[in-house]
Protein backbone atom coordinates (compact mmCIF):
# COMPACT_ATOMS: atom_id res chain seq x y z
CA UNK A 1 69.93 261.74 228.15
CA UNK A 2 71.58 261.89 231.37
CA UNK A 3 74.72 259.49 230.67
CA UNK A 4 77.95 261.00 231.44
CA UNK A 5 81.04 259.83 229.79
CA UNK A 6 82.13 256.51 229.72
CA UNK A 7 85.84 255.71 230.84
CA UNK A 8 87.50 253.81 228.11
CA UNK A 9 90.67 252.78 226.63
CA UNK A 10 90.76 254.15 222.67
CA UNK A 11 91.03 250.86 220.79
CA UNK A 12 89.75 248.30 222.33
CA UNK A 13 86.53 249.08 224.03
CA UNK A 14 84.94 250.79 220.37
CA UNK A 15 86.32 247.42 218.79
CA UNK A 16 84.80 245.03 221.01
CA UNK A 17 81.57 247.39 220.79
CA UNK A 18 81.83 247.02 216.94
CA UNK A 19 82.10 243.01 216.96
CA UNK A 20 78.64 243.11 219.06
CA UNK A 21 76.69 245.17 216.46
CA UNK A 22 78.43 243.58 213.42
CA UNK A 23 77.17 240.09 214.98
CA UNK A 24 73.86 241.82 215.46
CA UNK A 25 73.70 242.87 212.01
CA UNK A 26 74.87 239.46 210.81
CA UNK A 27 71.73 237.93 212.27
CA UNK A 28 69.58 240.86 211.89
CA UNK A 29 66.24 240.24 209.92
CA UNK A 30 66.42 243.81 207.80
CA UNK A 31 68.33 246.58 207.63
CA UNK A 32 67.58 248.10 210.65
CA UNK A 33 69.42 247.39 214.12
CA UNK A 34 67.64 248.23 217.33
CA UNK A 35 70.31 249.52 220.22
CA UNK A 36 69.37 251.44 223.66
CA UNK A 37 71.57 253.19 225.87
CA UNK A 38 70.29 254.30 229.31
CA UNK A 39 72.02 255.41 232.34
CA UNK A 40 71.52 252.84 235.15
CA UNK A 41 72.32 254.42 238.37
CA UNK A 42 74.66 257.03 238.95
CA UNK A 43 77.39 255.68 237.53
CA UNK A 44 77.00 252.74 235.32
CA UNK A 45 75.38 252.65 231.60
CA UNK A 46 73.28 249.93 230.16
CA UNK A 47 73.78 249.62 226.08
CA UNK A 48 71.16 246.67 225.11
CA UNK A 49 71.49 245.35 221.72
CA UNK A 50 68.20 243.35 220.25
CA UNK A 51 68.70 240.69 218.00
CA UNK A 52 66.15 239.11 215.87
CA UNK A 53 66.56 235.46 216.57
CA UNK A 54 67.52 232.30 218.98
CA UNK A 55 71.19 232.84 219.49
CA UNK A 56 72.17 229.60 221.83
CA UNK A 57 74.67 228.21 220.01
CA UNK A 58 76.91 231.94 220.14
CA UNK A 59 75.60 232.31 223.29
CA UNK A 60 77.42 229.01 224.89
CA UNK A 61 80.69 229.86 222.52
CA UNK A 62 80.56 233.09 224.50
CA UNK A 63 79.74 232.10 227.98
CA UNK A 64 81.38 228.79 227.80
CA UNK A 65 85.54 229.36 226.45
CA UNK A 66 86.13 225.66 226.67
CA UNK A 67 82.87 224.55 224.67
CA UNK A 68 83.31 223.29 221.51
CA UNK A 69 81.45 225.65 218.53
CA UNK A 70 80.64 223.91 215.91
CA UNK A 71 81.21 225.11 212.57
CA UNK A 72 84.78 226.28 211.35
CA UNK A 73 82.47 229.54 210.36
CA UNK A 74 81.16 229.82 213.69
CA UNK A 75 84.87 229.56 215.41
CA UNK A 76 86.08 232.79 214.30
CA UNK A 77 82.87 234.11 215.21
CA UNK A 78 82.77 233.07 218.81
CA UNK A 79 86.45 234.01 219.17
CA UNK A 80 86.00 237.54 218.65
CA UNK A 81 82.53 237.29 220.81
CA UNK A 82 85.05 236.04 223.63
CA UNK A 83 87.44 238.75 223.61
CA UNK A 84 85.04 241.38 223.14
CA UNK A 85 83.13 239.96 226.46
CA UNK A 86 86.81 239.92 228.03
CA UNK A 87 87.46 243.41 227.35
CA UNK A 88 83.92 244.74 228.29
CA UNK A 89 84.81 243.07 231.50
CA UNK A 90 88.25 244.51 231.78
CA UNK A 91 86.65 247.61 231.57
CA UNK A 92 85.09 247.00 234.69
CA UNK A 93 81.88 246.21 233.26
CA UNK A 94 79.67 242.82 232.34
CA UNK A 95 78.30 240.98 229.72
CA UNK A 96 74.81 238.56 229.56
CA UNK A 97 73.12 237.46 226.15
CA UNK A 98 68.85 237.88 227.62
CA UNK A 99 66.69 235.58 226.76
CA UNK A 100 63.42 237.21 224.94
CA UNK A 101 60.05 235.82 223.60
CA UNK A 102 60.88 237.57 220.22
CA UNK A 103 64.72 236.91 219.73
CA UNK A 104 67.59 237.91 222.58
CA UNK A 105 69.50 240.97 223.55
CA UNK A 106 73.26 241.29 224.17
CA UNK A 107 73.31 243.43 227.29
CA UNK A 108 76.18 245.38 228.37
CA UNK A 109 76.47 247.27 231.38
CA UNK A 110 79.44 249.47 231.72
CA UNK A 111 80.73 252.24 234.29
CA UNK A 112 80.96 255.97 233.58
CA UNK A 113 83.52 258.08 234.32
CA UNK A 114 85.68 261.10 233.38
């Protein structure tokens, strides 16, 4: 309710989108996935993604390009977490994994726009 459209280029934004939820999905306890979009000011949108559990180790392979990840699994993996944060933020927008009591969030705020 009350988010306008979101100014995006056709490919790349939906795809980085889609490599958030399928790595929220990949660590998701059941079925169900918990995301919430709310406008945030005037002209910005907030799209929160929950995730069940402790997700340090992604979180440094996301935040941290030149840190070492671990697992060859886990490699491809953070990869694609990196250049989904790097397009988020070439859309003008950020990126920050929160920190909760019962698992983290992958927040993304991103501007709106005709």
């Amino acid at each position: 309710q009350g988010l306008g459209p979101l100014s995006v280029a056709r490919v790349r934004l939906p795809r980085a989108l889609a490599t958030f939820l399928a790595y929220a999905m990949r660590v998701a306890l059941g079925p169900t996935l918990r995301v919430v979009v709310q406008p945030e000011g005037p002209e910005r949108a907030r799209l929160e993604i929950e995730l069940p559990a402790d997700t340090t180790n992604v979180r440094n392979a996301m935040l941290d390009p030149t840190r070492a990840t671990g697992a060859a699994a886990h490699r491809g993996l953070a990869l694609a977490l990196r250049l989904g944060r790097s397009i988020v933020e070439q859309h003008r927008g950020s990126l920050a994994l929160v920190k909760r009591s019962l698992g983290d969030a992958i927040v993304l705020h991103l501007p709106m726009g005709a």
